[in-house]
C-alpha atoms as a PDB file:
ATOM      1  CA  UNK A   1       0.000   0.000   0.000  1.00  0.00           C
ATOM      2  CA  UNK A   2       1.069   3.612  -0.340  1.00  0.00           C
ATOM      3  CA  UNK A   3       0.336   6.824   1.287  1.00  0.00           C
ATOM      4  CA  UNK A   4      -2.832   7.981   2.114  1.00  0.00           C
ATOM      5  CA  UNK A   5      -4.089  11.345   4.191  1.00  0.00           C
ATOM      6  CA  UNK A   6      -5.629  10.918   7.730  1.00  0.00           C
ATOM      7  CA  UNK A   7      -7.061  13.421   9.735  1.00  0.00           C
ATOM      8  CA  UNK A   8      -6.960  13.920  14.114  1.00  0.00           C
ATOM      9  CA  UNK A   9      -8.799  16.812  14.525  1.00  0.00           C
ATOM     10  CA  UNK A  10     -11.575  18.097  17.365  1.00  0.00           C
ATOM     11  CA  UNK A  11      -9.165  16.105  20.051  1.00  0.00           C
ATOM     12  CA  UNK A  12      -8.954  17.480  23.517  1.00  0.00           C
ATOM     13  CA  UNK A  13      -4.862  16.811  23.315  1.00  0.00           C
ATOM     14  CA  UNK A  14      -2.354  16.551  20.790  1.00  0.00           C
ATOM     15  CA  UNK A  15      -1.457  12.867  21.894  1.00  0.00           C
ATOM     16  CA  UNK A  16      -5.171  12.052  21.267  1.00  0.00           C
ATOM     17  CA  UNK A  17      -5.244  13.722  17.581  1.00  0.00           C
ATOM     18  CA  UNK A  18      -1.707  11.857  16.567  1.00  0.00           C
ATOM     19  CA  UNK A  19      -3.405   8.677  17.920  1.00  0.00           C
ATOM     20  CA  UNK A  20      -7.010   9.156  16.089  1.00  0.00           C
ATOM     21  CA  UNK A  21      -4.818  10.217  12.934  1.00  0.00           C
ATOM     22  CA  UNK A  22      -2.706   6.749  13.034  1.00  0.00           C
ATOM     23  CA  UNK A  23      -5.477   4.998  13.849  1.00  0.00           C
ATOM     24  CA  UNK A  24      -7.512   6.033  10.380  1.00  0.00           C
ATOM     25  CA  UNK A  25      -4.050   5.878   8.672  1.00  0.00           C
ATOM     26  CA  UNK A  26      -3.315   2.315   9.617  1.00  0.00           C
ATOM     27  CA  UNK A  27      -7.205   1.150   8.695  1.00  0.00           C
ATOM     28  CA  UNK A  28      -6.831   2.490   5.685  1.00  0.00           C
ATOM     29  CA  UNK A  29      -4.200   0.026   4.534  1.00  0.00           C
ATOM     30  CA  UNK A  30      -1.128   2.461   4.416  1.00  0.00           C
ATOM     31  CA  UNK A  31       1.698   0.926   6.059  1.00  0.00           C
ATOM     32  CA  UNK A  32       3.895   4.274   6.605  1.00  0.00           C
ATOM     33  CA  UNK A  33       2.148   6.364   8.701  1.00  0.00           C
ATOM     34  CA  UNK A  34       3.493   9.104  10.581  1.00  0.00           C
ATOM     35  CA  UNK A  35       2.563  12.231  12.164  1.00  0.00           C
ATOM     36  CA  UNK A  36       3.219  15.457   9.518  1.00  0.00           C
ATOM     37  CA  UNK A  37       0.903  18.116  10.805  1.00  0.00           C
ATOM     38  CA  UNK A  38       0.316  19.514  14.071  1.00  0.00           C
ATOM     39  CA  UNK A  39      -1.959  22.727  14.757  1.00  0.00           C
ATOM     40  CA  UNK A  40       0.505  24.762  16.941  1.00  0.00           C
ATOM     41  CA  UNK A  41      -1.407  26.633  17.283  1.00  0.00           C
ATOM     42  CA  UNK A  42      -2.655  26.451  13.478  1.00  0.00           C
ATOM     43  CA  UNK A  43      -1.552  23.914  10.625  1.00  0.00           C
ATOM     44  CA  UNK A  44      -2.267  23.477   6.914  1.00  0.00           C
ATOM     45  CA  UNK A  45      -1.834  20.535   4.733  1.00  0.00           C
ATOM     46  CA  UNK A  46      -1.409  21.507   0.930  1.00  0.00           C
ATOM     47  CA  UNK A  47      -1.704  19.191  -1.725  1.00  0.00           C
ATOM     48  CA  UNK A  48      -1.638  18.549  -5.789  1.00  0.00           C
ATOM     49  CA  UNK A  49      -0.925  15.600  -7.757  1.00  0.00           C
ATOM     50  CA  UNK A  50       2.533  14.856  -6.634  1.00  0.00           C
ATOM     51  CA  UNK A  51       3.581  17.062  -4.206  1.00  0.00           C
ATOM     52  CA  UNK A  52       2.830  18.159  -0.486  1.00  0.00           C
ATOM     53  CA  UNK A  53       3.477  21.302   1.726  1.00  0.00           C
ATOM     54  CA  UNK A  54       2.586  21.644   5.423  1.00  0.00           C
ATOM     55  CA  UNK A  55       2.747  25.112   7.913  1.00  0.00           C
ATOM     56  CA  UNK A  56       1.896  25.784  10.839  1.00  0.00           C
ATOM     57  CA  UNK A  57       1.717  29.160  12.786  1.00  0.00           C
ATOM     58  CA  UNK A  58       0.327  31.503  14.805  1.00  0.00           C
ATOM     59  CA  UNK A  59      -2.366  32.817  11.291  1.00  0.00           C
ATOM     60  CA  UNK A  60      -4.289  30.854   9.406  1.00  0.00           C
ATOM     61  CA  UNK A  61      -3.563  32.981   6.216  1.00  0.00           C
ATOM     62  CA  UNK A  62       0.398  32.549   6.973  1.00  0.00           C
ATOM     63  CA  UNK A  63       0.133  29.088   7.552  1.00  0.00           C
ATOM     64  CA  UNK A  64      -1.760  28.311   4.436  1.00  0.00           C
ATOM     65  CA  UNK A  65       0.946  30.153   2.361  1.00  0.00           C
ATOM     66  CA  UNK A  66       3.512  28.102   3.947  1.00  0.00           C
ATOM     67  CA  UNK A  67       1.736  25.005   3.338  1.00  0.00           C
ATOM     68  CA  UNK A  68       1.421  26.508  -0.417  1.00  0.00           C
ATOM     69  CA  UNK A  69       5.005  27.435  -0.795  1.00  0.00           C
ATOM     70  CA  UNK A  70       5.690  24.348   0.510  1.00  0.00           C
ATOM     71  CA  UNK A  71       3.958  22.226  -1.977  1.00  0.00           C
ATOM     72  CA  UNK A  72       5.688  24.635  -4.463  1.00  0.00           C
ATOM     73  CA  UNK A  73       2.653  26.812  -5.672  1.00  0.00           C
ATOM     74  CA  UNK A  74       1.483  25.210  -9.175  1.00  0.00           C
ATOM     75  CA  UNK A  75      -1.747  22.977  -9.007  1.00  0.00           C
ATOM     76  CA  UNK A  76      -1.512  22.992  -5.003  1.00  0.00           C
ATOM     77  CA  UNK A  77      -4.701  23.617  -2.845  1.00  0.00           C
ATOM     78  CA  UNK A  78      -4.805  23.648   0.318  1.00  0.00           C
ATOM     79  CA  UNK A  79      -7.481  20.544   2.022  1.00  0.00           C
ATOM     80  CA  UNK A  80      -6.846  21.465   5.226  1.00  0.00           C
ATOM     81  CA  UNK A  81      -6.715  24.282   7.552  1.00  0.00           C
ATOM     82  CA  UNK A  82      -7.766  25.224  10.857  1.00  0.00           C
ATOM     83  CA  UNK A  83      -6.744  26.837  14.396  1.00  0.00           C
ATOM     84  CA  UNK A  84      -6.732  25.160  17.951  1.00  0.00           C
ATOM     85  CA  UNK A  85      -9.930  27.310  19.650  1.00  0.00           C
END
């Protein structure tokens, strides 16, 4: 199996999101799993066909650029983003 995208979030620690986002990882057949994002206290996942970018911050508009740059730009979108409350 290959990589997949698995989600912790509304978790009341950030033990208990790494654990729910194994846990999906792991049922979903993908034998690689690991922890890439954590909302510190916001994160963004960016995406496109063969490339990934991830941020985190203290803005969600500066995280999601980071995530952007990080994907390098062309075809990216970012599928996640969000702030601890």
């Amino acid at each position: 199996m290959g990589a997949g995208s698995c989600f912790g979030l509304n978790a009341v620690t950030t033990q208990a999101a790494a654990r729910e986002a194994m846990r999906q990882c792991r049922a979903a057949g993908n034998e690689n799993c690991q922890v890439e994002v954590r909302f510190d206290p916001c994160g963004a996942y960016a995406v496109s066909s063969n490339s990934f970018g991830i941020g985190t911050g203290n803005s969600l508009v500066r995280t999601e650029r980071v995530a952007l740059d990080g994907c390098g730009r062309s075809w990216c979108r970012v599928v996640l983003s969000e702030c601890d409350d």
